[in-house]
Protein backbone atom coordinates (compact mmCIF):
# COMPACT_ATOMS: atom_id res chain seq x y z
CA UNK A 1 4.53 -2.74 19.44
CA UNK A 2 6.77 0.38 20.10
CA UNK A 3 5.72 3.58 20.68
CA UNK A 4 7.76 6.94 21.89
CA UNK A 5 10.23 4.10 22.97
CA UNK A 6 8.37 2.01 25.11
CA UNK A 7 6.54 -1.17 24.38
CA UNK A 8 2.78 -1.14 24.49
CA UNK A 9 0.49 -3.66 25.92
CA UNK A 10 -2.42 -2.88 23.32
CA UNK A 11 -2.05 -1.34 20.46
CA UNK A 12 -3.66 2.51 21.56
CA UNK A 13 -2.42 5.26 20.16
CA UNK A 14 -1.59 7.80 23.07
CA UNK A 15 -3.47 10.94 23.52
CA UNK A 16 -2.49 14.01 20.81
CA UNK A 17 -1.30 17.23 21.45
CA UNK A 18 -4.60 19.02 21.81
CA UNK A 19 -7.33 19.82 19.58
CA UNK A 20 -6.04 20.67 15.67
CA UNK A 21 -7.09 23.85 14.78
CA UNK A 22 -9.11 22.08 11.51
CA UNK A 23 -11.51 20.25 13.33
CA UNK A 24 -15.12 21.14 13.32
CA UNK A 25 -15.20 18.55 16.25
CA UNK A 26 -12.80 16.27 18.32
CA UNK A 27 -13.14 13.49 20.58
CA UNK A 28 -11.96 10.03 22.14
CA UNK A 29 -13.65 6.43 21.75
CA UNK A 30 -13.37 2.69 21.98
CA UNK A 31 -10.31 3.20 18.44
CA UNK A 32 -8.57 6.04 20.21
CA UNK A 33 -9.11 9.99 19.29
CA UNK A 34 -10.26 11.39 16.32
CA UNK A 35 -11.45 14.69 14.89
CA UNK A 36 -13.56 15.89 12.08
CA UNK A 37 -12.87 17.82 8.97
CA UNK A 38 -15.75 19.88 7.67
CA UNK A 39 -15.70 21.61 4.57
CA UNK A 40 -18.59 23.47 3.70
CA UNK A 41 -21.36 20.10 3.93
CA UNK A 42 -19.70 17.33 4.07
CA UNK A 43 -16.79 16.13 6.83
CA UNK A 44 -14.55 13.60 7.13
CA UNK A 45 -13.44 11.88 10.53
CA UNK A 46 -10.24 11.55 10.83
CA UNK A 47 -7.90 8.75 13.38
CA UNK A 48 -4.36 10.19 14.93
CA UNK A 49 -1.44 8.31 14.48
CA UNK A 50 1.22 7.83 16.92
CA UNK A 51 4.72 7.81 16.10
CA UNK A 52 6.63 4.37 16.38
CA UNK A 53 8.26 1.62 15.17
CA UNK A 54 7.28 -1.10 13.19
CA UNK A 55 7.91 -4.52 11.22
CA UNK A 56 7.11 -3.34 6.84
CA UNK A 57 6.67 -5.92 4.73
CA UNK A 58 6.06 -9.46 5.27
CA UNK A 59 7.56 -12.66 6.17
CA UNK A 60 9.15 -14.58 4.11
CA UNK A 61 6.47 -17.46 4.69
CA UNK A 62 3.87 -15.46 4.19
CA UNK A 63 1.25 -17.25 1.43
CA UNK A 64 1.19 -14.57 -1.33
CA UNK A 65 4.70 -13.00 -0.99
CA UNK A 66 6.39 -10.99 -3.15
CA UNK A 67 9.95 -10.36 -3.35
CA UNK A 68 9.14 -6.43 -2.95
CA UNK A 69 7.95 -6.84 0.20
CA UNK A 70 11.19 -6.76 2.33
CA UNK A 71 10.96 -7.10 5.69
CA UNK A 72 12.33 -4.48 7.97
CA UNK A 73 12.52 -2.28 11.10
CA UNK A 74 10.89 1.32 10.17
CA UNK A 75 10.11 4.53 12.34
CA UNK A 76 7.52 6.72 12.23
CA UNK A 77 9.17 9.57 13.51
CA UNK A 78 5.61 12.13 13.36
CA UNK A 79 2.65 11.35 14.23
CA UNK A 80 0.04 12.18 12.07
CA UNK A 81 -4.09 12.33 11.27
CA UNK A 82 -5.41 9.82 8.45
CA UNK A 83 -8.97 9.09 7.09
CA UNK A 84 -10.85 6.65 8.71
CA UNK A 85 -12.64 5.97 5.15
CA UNK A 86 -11.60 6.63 2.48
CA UNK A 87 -12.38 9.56 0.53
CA UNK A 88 -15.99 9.04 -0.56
CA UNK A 89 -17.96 10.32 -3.37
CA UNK A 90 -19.82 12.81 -1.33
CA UNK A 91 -16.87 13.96 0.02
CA UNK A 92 -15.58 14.55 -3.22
CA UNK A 93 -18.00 15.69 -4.66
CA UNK A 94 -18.76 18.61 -1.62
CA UNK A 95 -14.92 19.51 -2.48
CA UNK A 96 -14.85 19.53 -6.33
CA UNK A 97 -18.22 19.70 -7.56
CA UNK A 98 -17.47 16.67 -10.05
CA UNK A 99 -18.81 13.22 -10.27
CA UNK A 100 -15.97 11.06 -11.44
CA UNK A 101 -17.11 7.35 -10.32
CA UNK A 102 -18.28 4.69 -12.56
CA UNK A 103 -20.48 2.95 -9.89
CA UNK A 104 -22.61 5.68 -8.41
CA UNK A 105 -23.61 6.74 -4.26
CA UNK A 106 -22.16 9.63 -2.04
CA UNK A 107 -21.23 6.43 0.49
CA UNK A 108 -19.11 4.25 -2.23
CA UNK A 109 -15.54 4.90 -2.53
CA UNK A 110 -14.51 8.17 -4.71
CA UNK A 111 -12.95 6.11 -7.93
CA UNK A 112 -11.87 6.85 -11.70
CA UNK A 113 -9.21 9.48 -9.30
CA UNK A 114 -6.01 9.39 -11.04
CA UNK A 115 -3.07 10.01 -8.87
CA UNK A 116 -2.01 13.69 -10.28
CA UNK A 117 -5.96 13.89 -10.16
CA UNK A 118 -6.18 13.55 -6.43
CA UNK A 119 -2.97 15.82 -6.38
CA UNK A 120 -3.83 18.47 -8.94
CA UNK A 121 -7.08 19.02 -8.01
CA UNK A 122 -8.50 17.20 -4.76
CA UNK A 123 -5.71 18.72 -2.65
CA UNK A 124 -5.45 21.76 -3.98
CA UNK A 125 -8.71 22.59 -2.98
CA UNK A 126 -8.52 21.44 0.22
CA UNK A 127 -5.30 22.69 1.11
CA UNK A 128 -7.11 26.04 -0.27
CA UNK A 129 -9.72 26.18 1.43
CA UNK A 130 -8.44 25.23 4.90
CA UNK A 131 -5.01 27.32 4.51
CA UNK A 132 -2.23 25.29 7.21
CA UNK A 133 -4.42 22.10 6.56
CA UNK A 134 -1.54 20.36 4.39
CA UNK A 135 -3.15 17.42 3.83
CA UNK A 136 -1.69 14.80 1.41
CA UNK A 137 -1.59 11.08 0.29
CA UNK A 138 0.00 8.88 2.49
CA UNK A 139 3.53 7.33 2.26
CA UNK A 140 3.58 3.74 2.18
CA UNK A 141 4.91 3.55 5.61
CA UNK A 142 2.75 5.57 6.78
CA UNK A 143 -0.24 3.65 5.27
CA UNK A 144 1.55 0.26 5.92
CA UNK A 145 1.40 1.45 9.83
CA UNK A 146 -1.58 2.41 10.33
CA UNK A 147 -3.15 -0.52 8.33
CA UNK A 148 -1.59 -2.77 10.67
CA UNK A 149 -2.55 -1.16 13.98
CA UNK A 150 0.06 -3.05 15.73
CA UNK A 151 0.12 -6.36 14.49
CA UNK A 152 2.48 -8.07 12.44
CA UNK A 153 0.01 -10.95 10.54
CA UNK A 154 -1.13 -10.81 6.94
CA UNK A 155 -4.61 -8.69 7.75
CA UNK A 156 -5.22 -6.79 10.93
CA UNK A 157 -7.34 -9.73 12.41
CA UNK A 158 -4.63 -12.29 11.87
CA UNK A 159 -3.45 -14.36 9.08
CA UNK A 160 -6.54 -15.41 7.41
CA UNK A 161 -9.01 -16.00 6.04
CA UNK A 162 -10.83 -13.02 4.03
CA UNK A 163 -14.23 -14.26 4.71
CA UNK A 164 -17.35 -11.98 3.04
CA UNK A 165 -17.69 -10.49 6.70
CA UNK A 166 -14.02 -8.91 7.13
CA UNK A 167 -12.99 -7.52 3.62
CA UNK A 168 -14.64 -6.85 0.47
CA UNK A 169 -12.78 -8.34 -2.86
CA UNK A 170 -13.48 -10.60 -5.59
CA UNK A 171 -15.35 -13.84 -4.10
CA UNK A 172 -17.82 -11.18 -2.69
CA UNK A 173 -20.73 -9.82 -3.61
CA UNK A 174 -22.24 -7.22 -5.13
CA UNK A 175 -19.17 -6.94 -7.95
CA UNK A 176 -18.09 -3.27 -7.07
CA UNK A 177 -17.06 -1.22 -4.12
CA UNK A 178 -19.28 -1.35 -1.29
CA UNK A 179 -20.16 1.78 1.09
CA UNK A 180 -16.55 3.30 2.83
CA UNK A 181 -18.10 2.20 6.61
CA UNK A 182 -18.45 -1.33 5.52
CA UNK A 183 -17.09 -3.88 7.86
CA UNK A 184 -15.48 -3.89 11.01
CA UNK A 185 -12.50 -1.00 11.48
CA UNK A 186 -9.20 -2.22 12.65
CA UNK A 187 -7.54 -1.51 16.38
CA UNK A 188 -7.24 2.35 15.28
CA UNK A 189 -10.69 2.76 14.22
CA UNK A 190 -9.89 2.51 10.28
CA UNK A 191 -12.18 1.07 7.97
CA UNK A 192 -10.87 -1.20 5.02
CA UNK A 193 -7.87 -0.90 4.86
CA UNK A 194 -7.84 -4.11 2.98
CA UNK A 195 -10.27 -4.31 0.15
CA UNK A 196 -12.99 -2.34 -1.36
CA UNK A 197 -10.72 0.06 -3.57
CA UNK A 198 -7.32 0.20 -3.74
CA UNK A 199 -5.68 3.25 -2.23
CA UNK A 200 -3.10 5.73 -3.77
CA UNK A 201 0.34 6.27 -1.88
CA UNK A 202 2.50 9.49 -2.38
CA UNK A 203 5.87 7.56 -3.59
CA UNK A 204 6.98 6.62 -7.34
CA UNK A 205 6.69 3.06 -8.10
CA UNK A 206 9.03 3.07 -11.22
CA UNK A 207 8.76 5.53 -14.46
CA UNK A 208 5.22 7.06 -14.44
CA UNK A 209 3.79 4.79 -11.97
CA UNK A 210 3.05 4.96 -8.57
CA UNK A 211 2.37 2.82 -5.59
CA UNK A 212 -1.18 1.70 -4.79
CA UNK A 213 -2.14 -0.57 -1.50
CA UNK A 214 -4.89 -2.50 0.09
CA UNK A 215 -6.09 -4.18 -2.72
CA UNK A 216 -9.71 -4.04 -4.09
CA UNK A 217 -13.65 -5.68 -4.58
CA UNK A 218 -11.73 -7.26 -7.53
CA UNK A 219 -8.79 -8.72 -6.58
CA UNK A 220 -7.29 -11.83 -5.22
CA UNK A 221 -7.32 -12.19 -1.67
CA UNK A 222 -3.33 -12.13 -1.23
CA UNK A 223 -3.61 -8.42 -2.97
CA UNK A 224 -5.14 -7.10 -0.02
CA UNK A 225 -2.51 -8.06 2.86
CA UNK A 226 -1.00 -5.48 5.13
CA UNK A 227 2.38 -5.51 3.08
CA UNK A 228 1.08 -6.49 -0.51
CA UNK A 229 2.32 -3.44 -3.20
CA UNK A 230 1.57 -2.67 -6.30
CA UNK A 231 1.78 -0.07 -8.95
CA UNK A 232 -0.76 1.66 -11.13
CA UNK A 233 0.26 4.63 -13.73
CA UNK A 234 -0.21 7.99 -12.21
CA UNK A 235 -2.59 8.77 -15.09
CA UNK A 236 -4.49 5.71 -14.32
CA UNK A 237 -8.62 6.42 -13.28
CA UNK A 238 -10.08 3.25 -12.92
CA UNK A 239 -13.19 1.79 -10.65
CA UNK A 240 -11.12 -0.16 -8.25
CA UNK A 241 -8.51 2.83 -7.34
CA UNK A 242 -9.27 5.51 -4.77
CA UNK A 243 -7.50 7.33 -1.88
CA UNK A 244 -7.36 8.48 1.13
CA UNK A 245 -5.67 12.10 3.44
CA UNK A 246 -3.19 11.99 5.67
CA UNK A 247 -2.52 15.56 7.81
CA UNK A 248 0.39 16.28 9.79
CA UNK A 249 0.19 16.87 13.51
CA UNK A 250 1.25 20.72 14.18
C-alpha cells in the first residue's frame, strides 16, 4: 500500500496532525489513532484516515463481480476521520430525539434513515451543534479505502469465506442487524464494514438513487465485498440501510 508516496510495510495509518478541536478525547492503540465525538450523552469514536493510493473495485476474477466495479488506481488526496461503527440508535437518538428503527436497542445499527434523512436532518444537527465539525457521508472512495485497510482481496481478511464469526448477513443468525461492535474490526480499527446494514455513500447512483455499500444481515455473501455497489432510492428507509460520518482533517 501507498501512503504520502511511499510504500508501507503494514497497513498503519501515520500519526495526524494533532488533536481535532471536536474531540472530547483522543488517543493511539493497537488500529492506529482515534478520537471521540461527544454530543451532549452519547459519543462516537472515530478512526483517521491517511491519504493514499489505492486499487477500487475488483478483479475481474473475483466470484461475485459486477461489471460496475472497474478496477482502477485512485488517490485519496485528504486524509480524513470516519466512524468506527456505524451510527447507532443511541447515537441517533442523543442527536435527534427520534426513534426511527424497526428492530429496536441503542447498540443496533440506526435504520429506516433515508439518505436526504441522514442529510436533512442527522447532519444538520450535528454540523449545528458542533459549528466547524462538517461532518458528512462518505464518498465511495473514501468508504471503499478505508473498508479495505490496505488490502486488495474480496473482504479485509482475504478472499473468503464469510463465516458467522467475521460478518453478519443472511446465513446468520438472529435475522436482523446485530449490535455496531460486533465482530472483529479491520487493520484500521473499523467495525463491519461488510455486513450488518448497508451503509449510505454521498454520490448519485442514477436518477433519484444513490449509492449504498457493505452489504447487509440480509444479503448474499458477494453483496458485502470491499468493491460490491449498489443503489437504493434516496427516499428509501428500510431495516437493512444505515450510515455512517466521515469529518475532514483541518
Amino acid at each position: 500500500m501507498t501512503i504520502n508516496g511511499q510504500e508501507q510495510d503494514h497497513a498503519y495509518p501515520p500519526l495526524p496532525p494533532g488533536r481535532p478541536g471536536w474531540a472530547s478525547a483522543f488517543g493511539h492503540d493497537r488500529w492506529g489513532h482515534w478520537a471521540d465525538l461527544t454530543v451532549g450523552a452519547v459519543s462516537q469514536r472515530l478512526r483517521y484516515i491517511a491519504a493514499g493510493v489505492f486499487r477500487m473495485g475488483s478483479p475481474a476474477g473475483e466470484p461475485g463481480r459486477k461489471q460496475d466495479e472497474v478496477r482502477r488506481e485512485v488517490c485519496i488526496e485528504a486524509p480524513f476521520w470516519m466512524a468506527d461503527t456505524t451510527c447507532s440508535q443511541a447515537f441517533w437518538q442523543g442527536l435527534t430525539g427520534q426513534q426511527p428503527g424497526w428492530f429496536r436497542g441503542d447498540d443496533l445499527p440506526v435504520e429506516q434513515v433515508s439518505w436526504d434523512v441522514v442529510n436533512a436532518r442527522f447532519f444538520s444537527e450535528l454540523n449545528r451543534r458542533v459549528p466547524g465539525l462538517n461532518a458528512t457521508l462518505p464518498t465511495e472512495a473514501q468508504w471503499e479505502y478505508a473498508c479495505r485497510a490496505g488490502t486488495d482481496t474480496a473482504y479485509h481478511w482475504g478472499d473468503g469465506p464469510v463465516t458467522p464469526d467475521r460478518a453478519h448477513h443472511e446465513n446468520g443468525l438472529p435475522h436482523q442487524p446485530v449490535p455496531v461492535h460486533s465482530f472483529a474490526p479491520n487493520a484500521w480499527g473499523l467495525y463491519q464494514m461488510h455486513g450488518n446494514v448497508m451503509e449510505w455513500c454521498a454520490e448519485d447512483a442514477r436518477g433519484e438513487e444513490r449509492v449504498v455499500r457493505g452489504g447487509a444481515w440480509n444479503g448474499h455473501a458477494s453483496t458485502l465485498r470491499s468493491a460490491s455497489r449498489l443503489a437504493r432510492s434516496r427516499s428509501a428507509a428500510r431495516n437493512d440501510l444505515g450510515f455512517r460520518l466521515v469529518v475532514p482533517v483541518v
